[in-house]
Protein backbone atom coordinates (compact mmCIF):
# COMPACT_ATOMS: atom_id res chain seq x y z
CA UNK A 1 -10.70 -16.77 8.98
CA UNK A 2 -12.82 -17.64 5.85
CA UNK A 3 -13.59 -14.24 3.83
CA UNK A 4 -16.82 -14.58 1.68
CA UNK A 5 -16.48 -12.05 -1.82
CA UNK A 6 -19.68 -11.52 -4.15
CA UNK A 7 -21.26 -9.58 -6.34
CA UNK A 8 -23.70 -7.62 -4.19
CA UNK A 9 -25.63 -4.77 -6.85
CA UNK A 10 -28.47 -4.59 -3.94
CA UNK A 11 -26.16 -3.30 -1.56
CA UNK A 12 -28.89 -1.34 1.09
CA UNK A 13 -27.49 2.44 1.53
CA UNK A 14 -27.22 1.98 5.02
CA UNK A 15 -24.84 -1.31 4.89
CA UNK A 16 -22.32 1.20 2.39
CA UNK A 17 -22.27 3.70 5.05
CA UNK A 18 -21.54 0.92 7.82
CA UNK A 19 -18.62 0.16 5.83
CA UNK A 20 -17.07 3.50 4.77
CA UNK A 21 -17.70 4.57 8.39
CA UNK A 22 -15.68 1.78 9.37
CA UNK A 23 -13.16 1.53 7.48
CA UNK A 24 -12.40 5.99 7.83
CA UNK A 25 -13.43 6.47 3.94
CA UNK A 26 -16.47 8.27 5.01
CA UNK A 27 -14.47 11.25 5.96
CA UNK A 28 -14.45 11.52 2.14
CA UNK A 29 -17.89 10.30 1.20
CA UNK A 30 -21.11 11.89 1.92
CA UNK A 31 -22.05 9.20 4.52
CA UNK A 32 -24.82 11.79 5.97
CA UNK A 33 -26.98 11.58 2.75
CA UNK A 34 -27.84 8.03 2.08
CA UNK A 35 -30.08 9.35 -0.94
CA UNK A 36 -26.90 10.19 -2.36
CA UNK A 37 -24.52 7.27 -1.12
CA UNK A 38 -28.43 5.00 -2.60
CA UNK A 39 -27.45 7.36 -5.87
CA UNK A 40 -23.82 5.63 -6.11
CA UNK A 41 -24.54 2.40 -5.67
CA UNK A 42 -27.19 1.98 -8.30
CA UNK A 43 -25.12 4.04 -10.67
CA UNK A 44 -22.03 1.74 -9.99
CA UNK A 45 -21.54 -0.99 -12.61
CA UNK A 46 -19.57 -3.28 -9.95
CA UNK A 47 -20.05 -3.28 -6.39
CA UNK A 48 -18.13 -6.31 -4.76
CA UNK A 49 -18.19 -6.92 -1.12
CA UNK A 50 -16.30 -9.02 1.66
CA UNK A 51 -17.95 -10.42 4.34
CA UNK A 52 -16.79 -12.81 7.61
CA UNK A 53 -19.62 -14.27 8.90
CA UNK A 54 -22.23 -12.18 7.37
CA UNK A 55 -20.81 -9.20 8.78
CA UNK A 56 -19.73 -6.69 5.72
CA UNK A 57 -15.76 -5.86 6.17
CA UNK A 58 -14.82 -4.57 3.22
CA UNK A 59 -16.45 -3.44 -0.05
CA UNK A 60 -15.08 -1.92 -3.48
CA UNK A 61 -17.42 -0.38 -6.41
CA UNK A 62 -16.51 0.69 -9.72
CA UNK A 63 -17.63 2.30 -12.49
CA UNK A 64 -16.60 0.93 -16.23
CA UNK A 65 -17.15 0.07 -19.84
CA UNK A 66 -15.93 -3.32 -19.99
CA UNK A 67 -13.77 -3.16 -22.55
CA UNK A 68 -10.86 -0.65 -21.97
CA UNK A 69 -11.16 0.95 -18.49
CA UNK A 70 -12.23 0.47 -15.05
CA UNK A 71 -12.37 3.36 -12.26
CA UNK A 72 -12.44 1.73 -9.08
CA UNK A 73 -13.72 4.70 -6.84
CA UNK A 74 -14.60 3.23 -3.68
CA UNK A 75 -12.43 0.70 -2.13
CA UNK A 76 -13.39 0.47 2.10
CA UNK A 77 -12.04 -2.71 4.22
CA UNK A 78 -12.95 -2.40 8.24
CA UNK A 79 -10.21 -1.14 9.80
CA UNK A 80 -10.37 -4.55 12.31
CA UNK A 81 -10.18 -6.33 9.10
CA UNK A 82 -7.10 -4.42 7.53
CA UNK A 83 -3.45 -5.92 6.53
CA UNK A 84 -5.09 -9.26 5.93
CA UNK A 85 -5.23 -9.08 2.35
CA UNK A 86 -8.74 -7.97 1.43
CA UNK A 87 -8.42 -4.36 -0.24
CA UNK A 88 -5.92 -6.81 -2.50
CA UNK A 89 -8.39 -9.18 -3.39
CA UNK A 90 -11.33 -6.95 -3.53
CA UNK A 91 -9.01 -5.09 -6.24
CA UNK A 92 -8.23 -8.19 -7.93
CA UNK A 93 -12.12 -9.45 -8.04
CA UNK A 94 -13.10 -6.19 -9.27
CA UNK A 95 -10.57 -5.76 -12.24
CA UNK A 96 -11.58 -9.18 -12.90
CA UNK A 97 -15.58 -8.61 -13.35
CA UNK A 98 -14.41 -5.20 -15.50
CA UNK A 99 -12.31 -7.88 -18.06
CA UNK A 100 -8.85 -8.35 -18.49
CA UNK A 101 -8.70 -5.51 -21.53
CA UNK A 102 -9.72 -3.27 -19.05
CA UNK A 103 -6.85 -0.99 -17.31
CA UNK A 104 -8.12 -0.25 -13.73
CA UNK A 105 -7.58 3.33 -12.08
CA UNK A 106 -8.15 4.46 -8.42
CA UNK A 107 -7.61 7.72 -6.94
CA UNK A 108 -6.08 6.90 -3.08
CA UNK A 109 -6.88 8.76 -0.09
CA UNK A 110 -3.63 10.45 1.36
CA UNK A 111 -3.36 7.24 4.18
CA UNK A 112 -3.36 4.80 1.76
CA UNK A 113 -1.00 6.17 -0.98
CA UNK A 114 1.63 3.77 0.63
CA UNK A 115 -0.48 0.80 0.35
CA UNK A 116 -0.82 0.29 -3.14
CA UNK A 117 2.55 0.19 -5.03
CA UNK A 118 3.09 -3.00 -2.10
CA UNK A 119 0.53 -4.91 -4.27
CA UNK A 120 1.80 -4.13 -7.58
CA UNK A 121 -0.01 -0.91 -8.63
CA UNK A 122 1.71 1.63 -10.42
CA UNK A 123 1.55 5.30 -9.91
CA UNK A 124 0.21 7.35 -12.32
CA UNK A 125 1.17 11.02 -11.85
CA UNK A 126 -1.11 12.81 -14.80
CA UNK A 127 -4.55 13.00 -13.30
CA UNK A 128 -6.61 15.82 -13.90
CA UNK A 129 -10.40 16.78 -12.24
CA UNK A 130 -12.98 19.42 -12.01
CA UNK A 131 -14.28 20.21 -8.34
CA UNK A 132 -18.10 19.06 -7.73
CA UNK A 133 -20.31 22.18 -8.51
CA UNK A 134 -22.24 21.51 -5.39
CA UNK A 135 -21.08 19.86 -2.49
CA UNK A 136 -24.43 18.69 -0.96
C-alpha cells in the first residue's frame, strides 16, 4: 500500500472533520462547528496529511516558531489505517517542516498514551494548562 504525505494548508473544514471522526479524535475536537475546526486549520502553521488513493487517512497539524519548538496538537490516522506506521511518519514529516532546532511536544489522548514511547518519544511529566473560557 503506497501512502501519499504533503503539505496540504487548504485543507477544506469538512475533509478535517472526516478525519478526526474517523480516526475517534473528534470526541475531543469540536467536529460540530466547522467555523471553528475552518478557525484551526488556517491558524495552524503545518498541516500534513496522508492519503491512499486520494482518500485522506491520516492528518497531523501543528503550531510553531521554527526555531525552538513545535506543538503538534492534532495528530488523527483512520482507524482502518492504524498500526501501519503513519501517526510515525506523519510525526516525523511534521518535526521535520518545524526544523531540526525545534523540540516537538504533543499532548496524547488517554488511548494513545501507550503508543508513543514505542516510537521513541519521551514523556514529559511537567505540563501545565488553563481550561478554555468558553467551550463553544
Amino acid at each position: 500500500m503506497t501512502i501519499i504525505y504533503a503539505h496540504e494548508p487548504d485543507l477544506p473544514s469538512e475533509a478535517f472533520r472526516d478525519i478526526l471522526i474517523a480516526s475517534t479524535l473528534a470526541l475531543r475536537r469540536p467536529v460540530d462547528d466547522l467555523a471553528r475546526l475552518e478557525k484551526m486549520l488556517r491558524n495552524a502553521d503545518i498541516i500534513i496529511t496522508a492519503r491512499h488513493d486520494g482518500k485522506l487517512v491520516g492528518i497531523s497539524r501543528a503550531i510553531t516558531d521554527l526555531a525552538f519548538s513545535c506543538y503538534l496538537s492534532d495528530l488523527a490516522v483512520d482507524q482502518g489505517y492504524q498500526h501501519q506506521g503513519i501517526g510515525k511518519r506523519l510525526i516525523e514529516e511534521t518535526h521535520q517542516s518545524a526544523g531540526p532546532q525545534t523540540t516537538l511536544y504533543l499532548v496524547s489522548a488517554p488511548a494513545a498514551e501507550a503508543y508513543y514511547p514505542k516510537i521513541g518519544m519521551t514523556h514529559v511529566a511537567s505540563c501545565w494548562m488553563l481550561p478554555r473560557l468558553q467551550t463553544s
